[in-house]
C-alpha atoms as a PDB file:
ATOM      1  CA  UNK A   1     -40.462 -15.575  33.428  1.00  0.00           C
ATOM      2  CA  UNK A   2     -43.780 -14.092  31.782  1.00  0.00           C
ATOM      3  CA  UNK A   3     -45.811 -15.820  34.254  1.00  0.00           C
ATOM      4  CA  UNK A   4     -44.365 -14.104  36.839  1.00  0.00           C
ATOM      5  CA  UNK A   5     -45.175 -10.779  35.513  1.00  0.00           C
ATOM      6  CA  UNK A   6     -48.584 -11.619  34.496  1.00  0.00           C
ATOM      7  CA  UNK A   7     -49.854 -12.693  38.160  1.00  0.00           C
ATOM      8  CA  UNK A   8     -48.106  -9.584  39.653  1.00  0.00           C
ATOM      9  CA  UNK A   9     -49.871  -7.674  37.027  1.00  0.00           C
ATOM     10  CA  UNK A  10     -53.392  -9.472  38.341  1.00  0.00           C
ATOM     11  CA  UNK A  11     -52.195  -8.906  41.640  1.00  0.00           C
ATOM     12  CA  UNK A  12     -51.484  -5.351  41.182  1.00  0.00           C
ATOM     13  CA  UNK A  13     -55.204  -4.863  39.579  1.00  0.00           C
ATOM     14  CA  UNK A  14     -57.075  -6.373  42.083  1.00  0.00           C
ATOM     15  CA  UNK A  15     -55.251  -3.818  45.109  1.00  0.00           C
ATOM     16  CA  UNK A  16     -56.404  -1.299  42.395  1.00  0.00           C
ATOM     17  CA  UNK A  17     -59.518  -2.586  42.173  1.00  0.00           C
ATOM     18  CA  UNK A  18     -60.021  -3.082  46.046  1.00  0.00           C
ATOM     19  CA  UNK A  19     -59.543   0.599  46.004  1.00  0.00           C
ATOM     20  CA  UNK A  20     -61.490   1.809  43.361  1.00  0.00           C
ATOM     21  CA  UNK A  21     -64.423  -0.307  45.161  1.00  0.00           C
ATOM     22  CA  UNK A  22     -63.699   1.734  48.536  1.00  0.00           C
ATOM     23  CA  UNK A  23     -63.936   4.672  46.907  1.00  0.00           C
ATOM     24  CA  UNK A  24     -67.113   4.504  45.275  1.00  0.00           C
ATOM     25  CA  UNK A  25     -68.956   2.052  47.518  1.00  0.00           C
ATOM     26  CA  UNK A  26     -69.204   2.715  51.309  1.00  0.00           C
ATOM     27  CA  UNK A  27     -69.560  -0.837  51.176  1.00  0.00           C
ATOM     28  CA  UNK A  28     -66.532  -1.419  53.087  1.00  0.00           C
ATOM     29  CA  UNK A  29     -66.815   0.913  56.153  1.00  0.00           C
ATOM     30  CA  UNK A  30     -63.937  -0.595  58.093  1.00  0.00           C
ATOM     31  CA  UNK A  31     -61.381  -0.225  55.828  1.00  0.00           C
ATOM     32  CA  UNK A  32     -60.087   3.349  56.396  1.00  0.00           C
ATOM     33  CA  UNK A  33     -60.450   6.097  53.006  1.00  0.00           C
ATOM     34  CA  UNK A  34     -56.690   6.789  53.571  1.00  0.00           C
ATOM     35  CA  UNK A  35     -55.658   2.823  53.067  1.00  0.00           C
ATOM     36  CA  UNK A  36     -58.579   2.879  50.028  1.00  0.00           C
ATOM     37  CA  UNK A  37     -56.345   5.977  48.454  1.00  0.00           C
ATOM     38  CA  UNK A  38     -53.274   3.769  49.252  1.00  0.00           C
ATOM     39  CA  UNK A  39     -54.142   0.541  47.429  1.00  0.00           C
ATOM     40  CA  UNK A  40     -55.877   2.551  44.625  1.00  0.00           C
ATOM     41  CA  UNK A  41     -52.271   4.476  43.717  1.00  0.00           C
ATOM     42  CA  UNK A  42     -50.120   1.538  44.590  1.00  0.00           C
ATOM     43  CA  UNK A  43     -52.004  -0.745  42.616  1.00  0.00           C
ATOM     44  CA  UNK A  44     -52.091   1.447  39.732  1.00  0.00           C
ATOM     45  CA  UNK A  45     -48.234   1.816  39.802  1.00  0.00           C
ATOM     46  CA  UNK A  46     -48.178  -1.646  39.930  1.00  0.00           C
ATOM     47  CA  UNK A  47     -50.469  -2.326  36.989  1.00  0.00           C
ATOM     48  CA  UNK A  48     -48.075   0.655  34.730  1.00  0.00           C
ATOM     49  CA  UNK A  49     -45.099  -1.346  35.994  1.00  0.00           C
ATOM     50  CA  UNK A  50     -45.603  -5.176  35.360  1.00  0.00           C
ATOM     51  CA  UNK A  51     -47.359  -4.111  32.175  1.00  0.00           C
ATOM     52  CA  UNK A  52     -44.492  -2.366  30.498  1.00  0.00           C
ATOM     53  CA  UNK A  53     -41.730  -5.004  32.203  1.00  0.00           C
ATOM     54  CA  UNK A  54     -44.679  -7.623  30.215  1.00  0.00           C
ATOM     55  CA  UNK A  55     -44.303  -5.988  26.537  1.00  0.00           C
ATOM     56  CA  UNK A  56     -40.520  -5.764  26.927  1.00  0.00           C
ATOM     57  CA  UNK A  57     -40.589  -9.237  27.313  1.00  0.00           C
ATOM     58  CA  UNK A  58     -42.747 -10.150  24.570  1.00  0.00           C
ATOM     59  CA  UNK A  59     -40.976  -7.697  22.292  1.00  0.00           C
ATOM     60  CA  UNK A  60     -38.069  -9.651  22.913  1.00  0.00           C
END
């Protein structure tokens, strides 16, 4: 069951970190700003998530 968790929790950082890069790189010029701002707050809701449901689980 941790494994689970842990490759959401990479998942979820890399759609943060696809955003981040948008932000501060105009690097990727057909991606929109509005879908940049998207993955950077979904991603980081993602990363807060499946990190606390990942220390439950080890606590446990």
């Amino acid at each position: 069951m941790n494994i689970k968790t842990a490759i959401a929790l990479i998942g979820s950082f890399l759609v943060f970190a696809v955003g981040m890069f948008r932000i501060f790189t105009e690097s990727l010029s057909s991606t929109p700003l509005f879908v940049a701002y998207l993955f950077l707050i979904s991603g980081f809701i993602g990363v807060v998530a499946n990190g606390i449901k990942l220390r439950k689980q080890k606590n446990t």
